[in-house]
Protein backbone atom coordinates (compact mmCIF):
# COMPACT_ATOMS: atom_id res chain seq x y z
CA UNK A 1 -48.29 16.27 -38.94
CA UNK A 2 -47.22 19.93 -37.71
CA UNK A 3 -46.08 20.23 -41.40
CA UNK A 4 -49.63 19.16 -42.76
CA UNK A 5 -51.87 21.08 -40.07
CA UNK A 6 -49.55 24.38 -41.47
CA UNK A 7 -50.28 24.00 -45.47
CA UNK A 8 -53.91 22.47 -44.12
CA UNK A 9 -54.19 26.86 -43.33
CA UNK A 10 -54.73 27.40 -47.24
CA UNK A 11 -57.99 25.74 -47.28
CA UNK A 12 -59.30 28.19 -44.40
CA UNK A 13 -58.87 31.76 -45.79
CA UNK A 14 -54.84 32.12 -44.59
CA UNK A 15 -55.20 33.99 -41.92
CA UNK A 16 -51.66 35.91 -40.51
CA UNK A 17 -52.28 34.44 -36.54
CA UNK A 18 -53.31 30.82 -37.76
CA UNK A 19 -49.80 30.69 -40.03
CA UNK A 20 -47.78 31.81 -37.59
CA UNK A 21 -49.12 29.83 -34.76
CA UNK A 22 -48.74 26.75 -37.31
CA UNK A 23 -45.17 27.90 -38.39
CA UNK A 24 -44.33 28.47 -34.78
CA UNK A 25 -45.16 24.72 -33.98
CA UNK A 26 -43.56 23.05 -36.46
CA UNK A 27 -40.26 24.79 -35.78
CA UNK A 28 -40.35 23.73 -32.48
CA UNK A 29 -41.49 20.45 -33.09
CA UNK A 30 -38.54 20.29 -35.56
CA UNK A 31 -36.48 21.56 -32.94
CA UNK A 32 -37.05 19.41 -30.33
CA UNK A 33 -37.06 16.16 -32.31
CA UNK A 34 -33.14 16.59 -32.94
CA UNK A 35 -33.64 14.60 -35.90
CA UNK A 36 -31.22 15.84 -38.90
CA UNK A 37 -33.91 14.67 -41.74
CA UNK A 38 -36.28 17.10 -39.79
CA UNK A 39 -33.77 20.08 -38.91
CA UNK A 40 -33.60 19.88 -42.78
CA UNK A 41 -36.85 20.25 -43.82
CA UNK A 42 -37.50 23.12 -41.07
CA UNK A 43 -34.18 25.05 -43.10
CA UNK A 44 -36.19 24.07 -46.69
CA UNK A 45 -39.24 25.75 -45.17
CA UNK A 46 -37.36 28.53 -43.90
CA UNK A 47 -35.35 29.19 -47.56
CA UNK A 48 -38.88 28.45 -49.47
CA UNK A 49 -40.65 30.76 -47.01
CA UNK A 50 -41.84 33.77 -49.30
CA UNK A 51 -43.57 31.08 -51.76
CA UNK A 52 -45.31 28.75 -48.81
CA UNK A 53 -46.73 32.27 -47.46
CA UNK A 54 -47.98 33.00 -51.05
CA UNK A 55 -49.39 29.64 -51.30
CA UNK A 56 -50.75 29.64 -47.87
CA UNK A 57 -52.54 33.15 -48.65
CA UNK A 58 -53.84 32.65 -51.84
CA UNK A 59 -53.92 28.56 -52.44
CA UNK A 60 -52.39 29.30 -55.85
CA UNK A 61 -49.15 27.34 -57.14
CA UNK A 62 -47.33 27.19 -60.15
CA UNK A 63 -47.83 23.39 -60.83
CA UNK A 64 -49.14 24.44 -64.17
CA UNK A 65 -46.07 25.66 -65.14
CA UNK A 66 -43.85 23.12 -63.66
CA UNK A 67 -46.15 20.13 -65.45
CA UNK A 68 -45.69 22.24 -68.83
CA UNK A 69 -41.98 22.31 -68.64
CA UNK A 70 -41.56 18.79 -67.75
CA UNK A 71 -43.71 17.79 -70.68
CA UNK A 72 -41.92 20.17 -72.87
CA UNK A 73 -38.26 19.03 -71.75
CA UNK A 74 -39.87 15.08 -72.39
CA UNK A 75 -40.97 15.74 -75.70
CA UNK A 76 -37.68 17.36 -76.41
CA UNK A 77 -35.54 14.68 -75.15
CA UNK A 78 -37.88 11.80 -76.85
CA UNK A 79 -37.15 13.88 -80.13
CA UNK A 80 -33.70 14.45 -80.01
CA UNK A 81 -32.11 13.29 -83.27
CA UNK A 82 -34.28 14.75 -85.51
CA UNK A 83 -32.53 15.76 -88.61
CA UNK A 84 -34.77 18.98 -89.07
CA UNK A 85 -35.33 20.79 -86.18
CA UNK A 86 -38.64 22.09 -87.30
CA UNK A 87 -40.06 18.49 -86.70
CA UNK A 88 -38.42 18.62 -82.97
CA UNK A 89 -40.37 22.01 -82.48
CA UNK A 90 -43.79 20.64 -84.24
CA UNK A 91 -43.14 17.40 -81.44
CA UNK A 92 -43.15 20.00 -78.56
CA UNK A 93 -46.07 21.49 -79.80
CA UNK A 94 -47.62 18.36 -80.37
CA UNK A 95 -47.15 16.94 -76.90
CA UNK A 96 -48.01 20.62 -75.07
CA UNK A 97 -51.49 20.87 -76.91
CA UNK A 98 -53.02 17.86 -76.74
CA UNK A 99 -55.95 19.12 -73.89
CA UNK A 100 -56.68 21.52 -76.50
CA UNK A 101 -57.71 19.52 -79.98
CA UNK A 102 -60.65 17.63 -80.73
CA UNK A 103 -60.39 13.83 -80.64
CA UNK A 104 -61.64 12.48 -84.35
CA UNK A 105 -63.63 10.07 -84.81
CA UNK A 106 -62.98 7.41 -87.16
């Protein structure tokens, strides 16, 4: 919940005091739970720091990107074994532009 009520500080503006009192409340709730699973995730917070302070200041991510390189690394691996590696590249294409062309009607 102290994790939730942190990110929750996007959706207000990000405001310096409000993270910090957030971030300072988690860590100690992480602290004082002596629970490995949540000593963890306090470190993964810690390492990912600069990006959850981006994210909490501006509410931007880069899911985006990370949903266009999984969909590019799919359509890859689904055509792998193409003997011309034009079609593999046309595949990628295919599969990363499909938002953008006009459904026909038949």
């Amino acid at each position: 919940e102290e994790l939730r009520a942190l990110l929750a500080c996007a959706r207000r503006g990000g405001h310096r005091h409000e993270i910090s009192t957030r971030l300072h409340r988690f860590n100690a709730w992480c602290a004082d739970s002596r629970l490995p699973e949540l000593e963890r995730l306090a470190g993964t917070i810690e390492a990912w720091w600069p990006e959850v302070l981006g994210f909490l200041q501006t509410g931007l991510t880069n899911a985006g990107t990370e949903a266009t390189n999984r969909t590019v690394k799919t359509a890859a691996r689904t055509a792998y074994g193409f003997r011309n590696l034009e079609n593999q590249r046309r595949r990628v294409r295919f599969a990363c532009t499909r938002r953008q062309r006009r459904v026909t009607v038949c």
